[in-house]
Protein backbone atom coordinates (compact mmCIF):
# COMPACT_ATOMS: atom_id res chain seq x y z
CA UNK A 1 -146.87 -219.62 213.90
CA UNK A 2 -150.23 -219.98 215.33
CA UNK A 3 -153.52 -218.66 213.88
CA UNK A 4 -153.90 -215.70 216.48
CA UNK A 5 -150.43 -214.92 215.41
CA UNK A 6 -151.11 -215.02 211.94
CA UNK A 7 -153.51 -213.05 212.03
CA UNK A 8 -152.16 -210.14 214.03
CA UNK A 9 -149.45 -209.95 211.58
CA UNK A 10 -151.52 -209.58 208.43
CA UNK A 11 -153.59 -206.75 210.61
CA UNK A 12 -150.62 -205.07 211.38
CA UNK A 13 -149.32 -205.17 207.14
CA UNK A 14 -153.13 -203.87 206.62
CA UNK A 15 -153.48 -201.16 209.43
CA UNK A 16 -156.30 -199.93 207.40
CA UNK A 17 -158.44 -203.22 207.47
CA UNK A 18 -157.47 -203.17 211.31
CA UNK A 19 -158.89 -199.56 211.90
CA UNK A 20 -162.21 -200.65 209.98
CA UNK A 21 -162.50 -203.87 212.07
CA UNK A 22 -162.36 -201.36 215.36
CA UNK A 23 -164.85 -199.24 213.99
CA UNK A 24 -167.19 -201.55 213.11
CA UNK A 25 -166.66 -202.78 216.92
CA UNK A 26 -167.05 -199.65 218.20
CA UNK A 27 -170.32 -199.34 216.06
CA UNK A 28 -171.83 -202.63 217.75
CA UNK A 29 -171.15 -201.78 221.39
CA UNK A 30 -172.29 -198.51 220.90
CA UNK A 31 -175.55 -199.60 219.28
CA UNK A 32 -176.10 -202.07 222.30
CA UNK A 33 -175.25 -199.69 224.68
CA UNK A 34 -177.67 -197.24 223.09
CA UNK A 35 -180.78 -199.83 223.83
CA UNK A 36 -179.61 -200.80 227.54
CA UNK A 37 -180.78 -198.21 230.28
CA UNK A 38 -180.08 -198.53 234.02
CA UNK A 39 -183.39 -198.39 236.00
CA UNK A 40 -183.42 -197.64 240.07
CA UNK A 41 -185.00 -200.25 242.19
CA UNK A 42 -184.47 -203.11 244.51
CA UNK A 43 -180.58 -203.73 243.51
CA UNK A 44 -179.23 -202.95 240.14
CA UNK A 45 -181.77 -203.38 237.18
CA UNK A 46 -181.62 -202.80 233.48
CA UNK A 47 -184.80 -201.90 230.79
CA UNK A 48 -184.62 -201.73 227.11
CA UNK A 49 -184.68 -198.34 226.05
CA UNK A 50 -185.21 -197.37 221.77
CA UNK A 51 -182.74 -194.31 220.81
CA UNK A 52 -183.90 -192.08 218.12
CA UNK A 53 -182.87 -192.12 214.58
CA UNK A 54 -180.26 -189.00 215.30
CA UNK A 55 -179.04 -191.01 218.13
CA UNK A 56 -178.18 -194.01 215.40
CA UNK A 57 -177.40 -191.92 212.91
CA UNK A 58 -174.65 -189.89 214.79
CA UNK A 59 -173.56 -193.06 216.37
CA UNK A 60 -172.87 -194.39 212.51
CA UNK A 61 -171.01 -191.33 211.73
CA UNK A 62 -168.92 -191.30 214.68
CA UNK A 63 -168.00 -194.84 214.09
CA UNK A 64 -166.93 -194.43 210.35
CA UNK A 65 -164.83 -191.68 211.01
CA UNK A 66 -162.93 -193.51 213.05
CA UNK A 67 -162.05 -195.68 210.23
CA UNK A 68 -159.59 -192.46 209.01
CA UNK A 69 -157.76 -192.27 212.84
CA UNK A 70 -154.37 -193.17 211.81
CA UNK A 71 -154.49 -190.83 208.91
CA UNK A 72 -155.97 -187.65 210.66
CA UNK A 73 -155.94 -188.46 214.24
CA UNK A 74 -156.56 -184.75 215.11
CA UNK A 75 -159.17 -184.13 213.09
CA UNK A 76 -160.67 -187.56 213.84
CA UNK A 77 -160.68 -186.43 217.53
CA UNK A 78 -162.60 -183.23 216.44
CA UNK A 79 -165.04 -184.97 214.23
CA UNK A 80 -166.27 -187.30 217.06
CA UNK A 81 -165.76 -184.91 219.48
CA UNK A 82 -168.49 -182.53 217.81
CA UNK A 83 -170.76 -185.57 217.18
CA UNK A 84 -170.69 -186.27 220.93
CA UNK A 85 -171.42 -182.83 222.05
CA UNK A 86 -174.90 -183.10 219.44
CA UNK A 87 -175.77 -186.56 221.09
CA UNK A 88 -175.28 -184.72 224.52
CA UNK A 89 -177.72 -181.87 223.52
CA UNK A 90 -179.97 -183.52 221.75
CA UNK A 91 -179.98 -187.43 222.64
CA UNK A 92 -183.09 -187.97 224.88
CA UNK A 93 -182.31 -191.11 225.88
CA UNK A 94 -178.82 -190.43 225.39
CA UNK A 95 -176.56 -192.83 222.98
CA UNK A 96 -172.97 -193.52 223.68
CA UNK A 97 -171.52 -191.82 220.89
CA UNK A 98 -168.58 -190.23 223.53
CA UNK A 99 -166.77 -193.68 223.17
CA UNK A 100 -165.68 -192.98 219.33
CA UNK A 101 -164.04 -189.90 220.94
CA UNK A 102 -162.74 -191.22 223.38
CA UNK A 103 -161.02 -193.95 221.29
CA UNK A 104 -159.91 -191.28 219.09
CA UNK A 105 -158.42 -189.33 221.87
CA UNK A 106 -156.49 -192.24 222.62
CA UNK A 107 -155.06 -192.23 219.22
CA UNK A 108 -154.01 -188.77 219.50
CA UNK A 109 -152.62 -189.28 222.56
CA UNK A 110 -150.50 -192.47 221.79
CA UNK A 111 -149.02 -190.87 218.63
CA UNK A 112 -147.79 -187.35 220.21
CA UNK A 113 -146.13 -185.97 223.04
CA UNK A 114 -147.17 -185.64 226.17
CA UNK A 115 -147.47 -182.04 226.38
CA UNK A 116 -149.56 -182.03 223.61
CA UNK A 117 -151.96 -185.13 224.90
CA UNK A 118 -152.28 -183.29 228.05
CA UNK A 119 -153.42 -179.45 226.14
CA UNK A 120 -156.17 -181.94 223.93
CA UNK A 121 -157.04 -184.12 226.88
CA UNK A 122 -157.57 -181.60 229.11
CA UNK A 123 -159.52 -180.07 226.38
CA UNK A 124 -161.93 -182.94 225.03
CA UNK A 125 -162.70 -183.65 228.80
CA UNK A 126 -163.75 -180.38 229.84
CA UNK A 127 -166.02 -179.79 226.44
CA UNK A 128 -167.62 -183.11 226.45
CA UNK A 129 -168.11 -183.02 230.35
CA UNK A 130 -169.40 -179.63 230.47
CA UNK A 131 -171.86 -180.16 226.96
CA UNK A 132 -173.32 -183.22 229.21
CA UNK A 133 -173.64 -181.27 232.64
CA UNK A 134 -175.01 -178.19 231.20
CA UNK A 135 -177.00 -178.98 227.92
CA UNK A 136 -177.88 -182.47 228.45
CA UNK A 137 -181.21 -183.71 229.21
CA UNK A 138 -179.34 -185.04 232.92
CA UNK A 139 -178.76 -183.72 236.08
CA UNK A 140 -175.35 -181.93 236.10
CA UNK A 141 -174.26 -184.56 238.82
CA UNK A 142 -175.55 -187.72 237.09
CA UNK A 143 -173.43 -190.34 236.96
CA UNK A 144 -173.49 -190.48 233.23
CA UNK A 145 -171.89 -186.88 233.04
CA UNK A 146 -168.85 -187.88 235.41
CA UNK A 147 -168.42 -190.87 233.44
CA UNK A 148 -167.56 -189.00 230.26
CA UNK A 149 -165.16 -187.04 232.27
CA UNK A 150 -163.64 -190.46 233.65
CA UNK A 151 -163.88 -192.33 229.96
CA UNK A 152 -161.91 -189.40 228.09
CA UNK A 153 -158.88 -188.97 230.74
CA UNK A 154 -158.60 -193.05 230.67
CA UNK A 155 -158.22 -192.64 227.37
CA UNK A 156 -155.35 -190.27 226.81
CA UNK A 157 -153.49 -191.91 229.81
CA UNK A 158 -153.86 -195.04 228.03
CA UNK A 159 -152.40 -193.36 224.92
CA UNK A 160 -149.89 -191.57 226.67
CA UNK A 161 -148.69 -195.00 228.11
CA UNK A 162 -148.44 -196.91 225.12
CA UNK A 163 -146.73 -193.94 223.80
CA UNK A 164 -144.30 -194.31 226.78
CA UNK A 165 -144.17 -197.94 226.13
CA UNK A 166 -143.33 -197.65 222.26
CA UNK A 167 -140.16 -195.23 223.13
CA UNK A 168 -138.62 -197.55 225.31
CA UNK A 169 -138.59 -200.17 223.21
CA UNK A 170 -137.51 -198.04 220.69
CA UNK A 171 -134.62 -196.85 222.58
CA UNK A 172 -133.82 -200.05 224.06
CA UNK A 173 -133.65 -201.44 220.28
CA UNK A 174 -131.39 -198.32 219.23
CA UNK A 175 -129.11 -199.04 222.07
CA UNK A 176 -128.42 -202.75 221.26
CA UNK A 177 -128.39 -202.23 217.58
CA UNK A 178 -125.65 -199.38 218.70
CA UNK A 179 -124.00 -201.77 221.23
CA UNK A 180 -123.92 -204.40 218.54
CA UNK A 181 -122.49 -201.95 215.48
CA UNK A 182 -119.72 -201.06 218.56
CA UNK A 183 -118.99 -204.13 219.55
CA UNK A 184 -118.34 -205.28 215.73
CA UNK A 185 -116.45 -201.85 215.23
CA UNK A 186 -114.01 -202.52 218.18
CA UNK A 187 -113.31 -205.76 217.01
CA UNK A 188 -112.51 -204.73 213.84
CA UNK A 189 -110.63 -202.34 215.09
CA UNK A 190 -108.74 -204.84 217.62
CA UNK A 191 -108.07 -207.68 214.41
CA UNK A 192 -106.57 -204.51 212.55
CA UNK A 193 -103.91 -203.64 215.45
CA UNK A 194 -103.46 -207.48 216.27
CA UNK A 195 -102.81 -207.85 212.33
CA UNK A 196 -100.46 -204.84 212.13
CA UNK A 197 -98.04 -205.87 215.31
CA UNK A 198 -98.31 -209.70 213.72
CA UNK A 199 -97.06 -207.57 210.49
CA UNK A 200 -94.28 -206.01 212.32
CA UNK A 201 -93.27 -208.78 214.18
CA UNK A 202 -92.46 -210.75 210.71
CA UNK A 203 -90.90 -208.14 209.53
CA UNK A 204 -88.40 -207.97 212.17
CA UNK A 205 -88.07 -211.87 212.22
CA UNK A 206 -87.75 -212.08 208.62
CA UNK A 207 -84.83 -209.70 208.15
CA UNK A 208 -82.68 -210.43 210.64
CA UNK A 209 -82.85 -213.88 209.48
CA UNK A 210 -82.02 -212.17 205.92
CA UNK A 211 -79.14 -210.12 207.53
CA UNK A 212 -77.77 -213.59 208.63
CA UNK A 213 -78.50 -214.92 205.35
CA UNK A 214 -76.18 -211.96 203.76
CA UNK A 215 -73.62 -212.52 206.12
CA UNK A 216 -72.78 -215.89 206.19
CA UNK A 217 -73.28 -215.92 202.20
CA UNK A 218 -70.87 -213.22 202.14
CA UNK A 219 -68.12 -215.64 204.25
CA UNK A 220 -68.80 -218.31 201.98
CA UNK A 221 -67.82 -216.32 199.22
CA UNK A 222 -64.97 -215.02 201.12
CA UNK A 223 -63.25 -218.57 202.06
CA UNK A 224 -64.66 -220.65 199.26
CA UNK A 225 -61.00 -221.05 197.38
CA UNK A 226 -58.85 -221.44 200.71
CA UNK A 227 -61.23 -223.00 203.52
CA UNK A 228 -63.72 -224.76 201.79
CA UNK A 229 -64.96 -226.59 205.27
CA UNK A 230 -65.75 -222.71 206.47
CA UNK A 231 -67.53 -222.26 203.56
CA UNK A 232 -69.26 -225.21 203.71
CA UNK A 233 -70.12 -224.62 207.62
CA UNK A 234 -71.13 -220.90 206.72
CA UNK A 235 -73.52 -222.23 203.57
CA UNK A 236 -75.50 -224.42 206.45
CA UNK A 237 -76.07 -221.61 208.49
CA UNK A 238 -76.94 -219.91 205.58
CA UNK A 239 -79.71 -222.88 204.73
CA UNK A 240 -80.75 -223.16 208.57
CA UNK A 241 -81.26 -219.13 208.58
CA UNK A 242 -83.31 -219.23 205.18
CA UNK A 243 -85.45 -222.38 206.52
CA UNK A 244 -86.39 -220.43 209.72
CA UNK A 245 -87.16 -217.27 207.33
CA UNK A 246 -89.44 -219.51 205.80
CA UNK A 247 -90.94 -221.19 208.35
CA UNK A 248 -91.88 -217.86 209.76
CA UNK A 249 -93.04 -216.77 206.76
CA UNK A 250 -95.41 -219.67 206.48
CA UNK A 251 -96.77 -219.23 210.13
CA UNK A 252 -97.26 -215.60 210.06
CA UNK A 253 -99.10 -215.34 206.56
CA UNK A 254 -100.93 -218.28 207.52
CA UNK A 255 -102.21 -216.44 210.69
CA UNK A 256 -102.67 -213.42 208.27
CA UNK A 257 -104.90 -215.13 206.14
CA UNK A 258 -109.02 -214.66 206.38
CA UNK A 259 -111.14 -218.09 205.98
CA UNK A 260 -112.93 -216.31 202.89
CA UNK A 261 -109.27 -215.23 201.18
CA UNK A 262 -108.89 -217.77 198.03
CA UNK A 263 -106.33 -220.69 198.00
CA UNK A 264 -102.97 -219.14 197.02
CA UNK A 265 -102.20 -220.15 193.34
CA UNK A 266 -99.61 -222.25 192.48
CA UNK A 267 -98.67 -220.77 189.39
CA UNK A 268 -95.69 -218.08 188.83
CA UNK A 269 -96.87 -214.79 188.90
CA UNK A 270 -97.38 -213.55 185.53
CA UNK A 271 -94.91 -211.38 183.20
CA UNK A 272 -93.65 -210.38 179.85
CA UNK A 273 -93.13 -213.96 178.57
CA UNK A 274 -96.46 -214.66 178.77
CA UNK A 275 -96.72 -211.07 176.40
CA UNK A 276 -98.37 -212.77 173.30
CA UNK A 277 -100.96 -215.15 175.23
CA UNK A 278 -102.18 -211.66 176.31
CA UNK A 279 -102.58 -210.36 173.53
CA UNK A 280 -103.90 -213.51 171.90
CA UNK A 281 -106.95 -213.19 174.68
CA UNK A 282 -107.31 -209.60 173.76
CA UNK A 283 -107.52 -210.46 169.57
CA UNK A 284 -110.47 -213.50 170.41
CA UNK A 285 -112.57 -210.76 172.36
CA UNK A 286 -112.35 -208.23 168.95
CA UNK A 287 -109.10 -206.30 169.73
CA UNK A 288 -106.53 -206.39 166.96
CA UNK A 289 -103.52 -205.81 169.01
CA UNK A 290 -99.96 -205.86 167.73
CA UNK A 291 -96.95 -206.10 169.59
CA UNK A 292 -93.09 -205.43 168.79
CA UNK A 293 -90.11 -206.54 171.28
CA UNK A 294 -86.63 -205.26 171.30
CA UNK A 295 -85.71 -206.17 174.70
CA UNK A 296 -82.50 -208.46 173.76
CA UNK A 297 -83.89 -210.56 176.16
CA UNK A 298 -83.39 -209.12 179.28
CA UNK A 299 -84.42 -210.69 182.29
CA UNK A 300 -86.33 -208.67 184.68
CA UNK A 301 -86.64 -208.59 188.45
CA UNK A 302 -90.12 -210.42 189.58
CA UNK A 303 -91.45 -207.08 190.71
CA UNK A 304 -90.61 -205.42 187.39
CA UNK A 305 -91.98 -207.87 185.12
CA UNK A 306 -95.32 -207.83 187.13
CA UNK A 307 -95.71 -204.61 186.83
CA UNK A 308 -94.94 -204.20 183.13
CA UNK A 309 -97.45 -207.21 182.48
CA UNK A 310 -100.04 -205.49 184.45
CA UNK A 311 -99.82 -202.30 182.86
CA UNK A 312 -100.01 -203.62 179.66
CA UNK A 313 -102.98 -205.34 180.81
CA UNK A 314 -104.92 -202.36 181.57
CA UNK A 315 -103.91 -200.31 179.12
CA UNK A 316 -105.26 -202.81 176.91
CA UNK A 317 -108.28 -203.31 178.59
CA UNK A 318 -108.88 -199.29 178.48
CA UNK A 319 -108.23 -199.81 174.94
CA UNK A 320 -110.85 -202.49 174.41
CA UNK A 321 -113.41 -200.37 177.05
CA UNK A 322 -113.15 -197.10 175.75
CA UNK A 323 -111.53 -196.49 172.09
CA UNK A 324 -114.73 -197.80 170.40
CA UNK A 325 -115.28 -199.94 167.66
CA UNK A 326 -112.88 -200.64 164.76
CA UNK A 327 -109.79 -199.81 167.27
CA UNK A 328 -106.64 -200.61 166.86
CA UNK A 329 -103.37 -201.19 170.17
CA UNK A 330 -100.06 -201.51 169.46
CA UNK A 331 -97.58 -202.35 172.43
CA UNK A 332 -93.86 -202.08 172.20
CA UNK A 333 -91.14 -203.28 174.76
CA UNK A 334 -88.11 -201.63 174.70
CA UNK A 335 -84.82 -201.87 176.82
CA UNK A 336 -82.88 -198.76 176.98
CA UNK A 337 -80.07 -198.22 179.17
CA UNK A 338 -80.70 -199.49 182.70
CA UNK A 339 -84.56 -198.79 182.19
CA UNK A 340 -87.19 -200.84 180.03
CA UNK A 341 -89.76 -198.56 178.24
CA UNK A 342 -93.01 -199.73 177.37
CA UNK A 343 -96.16 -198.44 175.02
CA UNK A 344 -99.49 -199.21 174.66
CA UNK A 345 -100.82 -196.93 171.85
CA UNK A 346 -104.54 -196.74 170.31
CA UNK A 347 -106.20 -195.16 167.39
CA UNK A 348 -109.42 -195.15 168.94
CA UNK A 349 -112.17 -192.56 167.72
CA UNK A 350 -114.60 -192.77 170.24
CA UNK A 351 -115.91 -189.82 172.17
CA UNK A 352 -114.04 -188.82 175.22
CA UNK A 353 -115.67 -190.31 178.01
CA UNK A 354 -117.76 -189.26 180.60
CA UNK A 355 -116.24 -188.36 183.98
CA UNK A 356 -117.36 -191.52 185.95
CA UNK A 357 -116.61 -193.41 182.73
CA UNK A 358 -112.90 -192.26 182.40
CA UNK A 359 -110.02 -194.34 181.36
CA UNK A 360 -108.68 -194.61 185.01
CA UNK A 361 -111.94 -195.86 186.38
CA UNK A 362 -111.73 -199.71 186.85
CA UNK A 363 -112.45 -201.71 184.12
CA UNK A 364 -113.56 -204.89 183.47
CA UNK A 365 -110.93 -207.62 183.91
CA UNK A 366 -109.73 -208.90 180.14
CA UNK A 367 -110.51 -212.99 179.70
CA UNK A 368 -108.35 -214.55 182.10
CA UNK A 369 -106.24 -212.42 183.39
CA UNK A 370 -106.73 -210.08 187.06
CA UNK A 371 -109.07 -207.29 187.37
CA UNK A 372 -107.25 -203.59 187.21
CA UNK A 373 -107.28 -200.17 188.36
CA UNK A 374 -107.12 -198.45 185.21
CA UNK A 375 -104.35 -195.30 185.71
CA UNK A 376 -104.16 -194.85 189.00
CA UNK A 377 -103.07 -198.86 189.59
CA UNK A 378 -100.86 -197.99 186.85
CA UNK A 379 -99.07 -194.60 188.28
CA UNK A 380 -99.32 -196.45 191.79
CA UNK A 381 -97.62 -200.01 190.40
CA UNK A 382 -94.98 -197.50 188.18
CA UNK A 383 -94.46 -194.92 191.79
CA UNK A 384 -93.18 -198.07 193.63
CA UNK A 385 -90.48 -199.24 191.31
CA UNK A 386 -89.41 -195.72 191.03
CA UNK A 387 -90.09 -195.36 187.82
CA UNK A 388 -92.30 -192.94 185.09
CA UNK A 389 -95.45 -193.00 183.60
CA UNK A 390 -96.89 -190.88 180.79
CA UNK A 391 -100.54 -191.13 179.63
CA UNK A 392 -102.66 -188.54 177.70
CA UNK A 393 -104.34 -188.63 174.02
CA UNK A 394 -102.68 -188.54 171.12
CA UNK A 395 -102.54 -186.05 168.24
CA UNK A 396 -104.92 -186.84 166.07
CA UNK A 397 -107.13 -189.49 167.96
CA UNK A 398 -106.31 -192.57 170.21
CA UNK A 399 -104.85 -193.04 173.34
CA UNK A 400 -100.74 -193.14 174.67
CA UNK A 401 -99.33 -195.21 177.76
CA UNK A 402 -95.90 -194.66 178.18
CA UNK A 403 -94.38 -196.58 181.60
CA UNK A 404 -90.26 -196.24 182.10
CA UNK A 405 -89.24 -199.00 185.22
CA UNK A 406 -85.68 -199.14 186.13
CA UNK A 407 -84.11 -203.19 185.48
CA UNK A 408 -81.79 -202.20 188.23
CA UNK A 409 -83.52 -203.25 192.25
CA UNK A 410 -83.22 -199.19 193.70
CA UNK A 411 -85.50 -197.86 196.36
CA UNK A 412 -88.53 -195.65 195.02
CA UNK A 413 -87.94 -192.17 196.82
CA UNK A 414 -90.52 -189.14 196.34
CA UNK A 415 -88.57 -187.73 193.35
CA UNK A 416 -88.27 -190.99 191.47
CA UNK A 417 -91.64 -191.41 191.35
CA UNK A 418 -92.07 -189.42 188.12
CA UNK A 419 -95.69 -190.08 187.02
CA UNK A 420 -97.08 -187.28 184.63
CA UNK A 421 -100.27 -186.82 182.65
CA UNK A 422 -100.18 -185.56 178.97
CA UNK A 423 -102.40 -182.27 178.80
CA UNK A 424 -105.66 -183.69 178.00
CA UNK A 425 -105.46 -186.89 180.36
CA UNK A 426 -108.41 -187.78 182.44
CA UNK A 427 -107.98 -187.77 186.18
């Protein structure tokens, strides 16, 4: 950045500083104006001429109002106007105090419409011009008179151009910034639908493959004992079909994947056996939790025992968040029938909440584990299995999660989503 640079940004951050620099320039030209006087001769002479102390005096008001012009524009334009129309009536030699108004009529003018710079313009011209023709010490057709009359209409076109100037850049900035916000919109937009067909395309890749899978499996089964060599012929179709599955798989969620999204973990995803390492992470933070299993061991479907680990999870966590100090959880596991129960149960005696601080708002993700959505990843996790949630207060202080999820794989319809609130629960 060069120096003149430099400096026109730090006048531009101080507009103030900027303004005062002006009028002090103003001041100077006027004051050398004031002592330079054409004289008629042979060819075009000039004489040093002393103006009176009014003369300098109005010339050093004019100037210092103009120091206010961004502020006040209008009422700078009146205050020099007024001190121009003195120096006209009284200023024998006359002083150029009409170029403080006419720079402030260029301020009004480049900071309004042009309706409005036309009404003052046409005004300031024809009250300066006619003070100068009628009361001034001049000849009404003195060159001096028609040059106020010139000055003051150069100066509110000028105005009114820059004016013109600014909105065009301005609306040839809004226009790219709104080009720029549609162009990024519409390629959103585009990624979106290219995502969702990519989405629908694996899906119908994926299960016919499946359907093949079931098939063939199911011939395998069917001549295992008599043909074995059909079996063993329908078992390689049944490998070649889940390879390709796979491979598609691969390729699609590949393509799927963002260059920010994380590196997919290796791990398995968490569940029930990994109940009391939860709970250990819960006790090290200050959370005496206990937990009782009569599950007989059952072994849950993947999506099942992700779910039931994550609502634990964030029960506990609204446990730790929002049942205060000295609070107590205790979470049971239960299998009954075809569906495992589970409770997560607090004796908390903290004040309810405040709305945006309610048990189903997210909270903060427990040491180690994945951050939750509080009740509504709960009833939404609990809705797809098709199963039942229950949450509300208890009688006589605490909290109460109660989550039902089928062990048997059975589609979640509208009625089996069966997720009620105790009276009392937050929403």
């Amino acid at each position: 950045m060069t120096t003149l640079e430099r400096a026109r940004c730090e006048l531009k951050a101080h507009p103030l500083a900027l303004d005062a620099s002006l009028a002090a320039a103003v001041l100077v030209c006027m004051v050398a104006g004031s002592f330079v006087a054409p004289q008629n001769g042979d060819g075009v002479t000039w004489g040093i001429r002393t103006p009176g102390p009014l003369s300098l005096l109005l010339m050093l008001l004019a100037a210092g109002t103009l120091v206010f012009r961004r502020r006040a524009p209008r009422t700078v334009l009146a205050l020099t106007g007024t001190l121009s129309v003195v120096e006209c009536v009284t200023g024998d030699p006359r002083a150029p105090v009409t170029m403080s108004a006419v720079i402030a009529l260029y301020t009004v003018a480049s900071t309004t419409d042009r309706t409005t710079t036309f009404r003052v313009g046409l005004l300031t011209m024809t009250v300066l011009t006619a003070a100068a023709m009628l009361a001034g010490p001049l000849p009404w057709y003195a060159q001096e008179n028609l040059g106020i009359l010139a000055w003051t209409g150069i100066g509110a076109t000028a105005g009114d151009a820059v004016r013109s100037r600014r909105a065009v850049v301005q609306a040839i900035r809004e226009r790219a910034e709104r080009a720029e916000r549609t162009r990024e919109e519409e390629a959103r937009r585009r990624v979106a639908e290219e995502r969702l067909r990519i989405a629908r395309d694996l899906h119908d890749v994926v299960a016919h493959h499946i359907a093949l899978v079931n098939v063939q499996a199911g011939v395998a089964a069917h001549v295992m004992d008599k043909r074995p060599d059909q079996a063993k012929e329908a078992l390689a179709h049944v490998r070649e079909a889940s390879r390709s599955a796979l491979n598609e798989l691969r390729a699609t969620v590949g393509l799927l994947r963002q260059s920010g999204d994380p590196a997919a973990p290796t791990e398995p995803a968490p569940g029930l056996s990994l109940l009391e390492e939860l709970a250990g992470t819960f006790r090290s933070s200050g959370l005496p939790v206990e937990v009782a299993r009569a599950d007989q061991g059952t072994r849950l479907p993947a999506a099942v025992d992700l779910a039931a680990y994550r609502i634990v999870q964030e029960a506990l966590t609204n446990v730790r968040k929002h049942a205060g100090a000295g609070a107590r959880a205790e979470v049971s596991v239960v299998r009954v029938g075809s569906d495992i129960e589970i409770t997560v149960v607090d004796d908390g005696s903290g004040e309810p909440p405040a709305p945006d601080h309610a048990p189903d708002a997210t909270p903060d993700p427990a040491p180690g584990t994945g951050g939750g959505h509080g009740l509504l990843g709960m009833r939404e996790r609990v809705g797809a299995l098709g199963g039942a949630l229950t949450t509300g207060p208890r009688y006589g202080g605490g909290f109460r999660v109660h989550a039902i999820l089928p062990v048997g794989t059975r589609p979640a319809t509208p009625t089996d989503r069966r997720t009620t609130t105790a009276p009392g629960d937050p929403v």
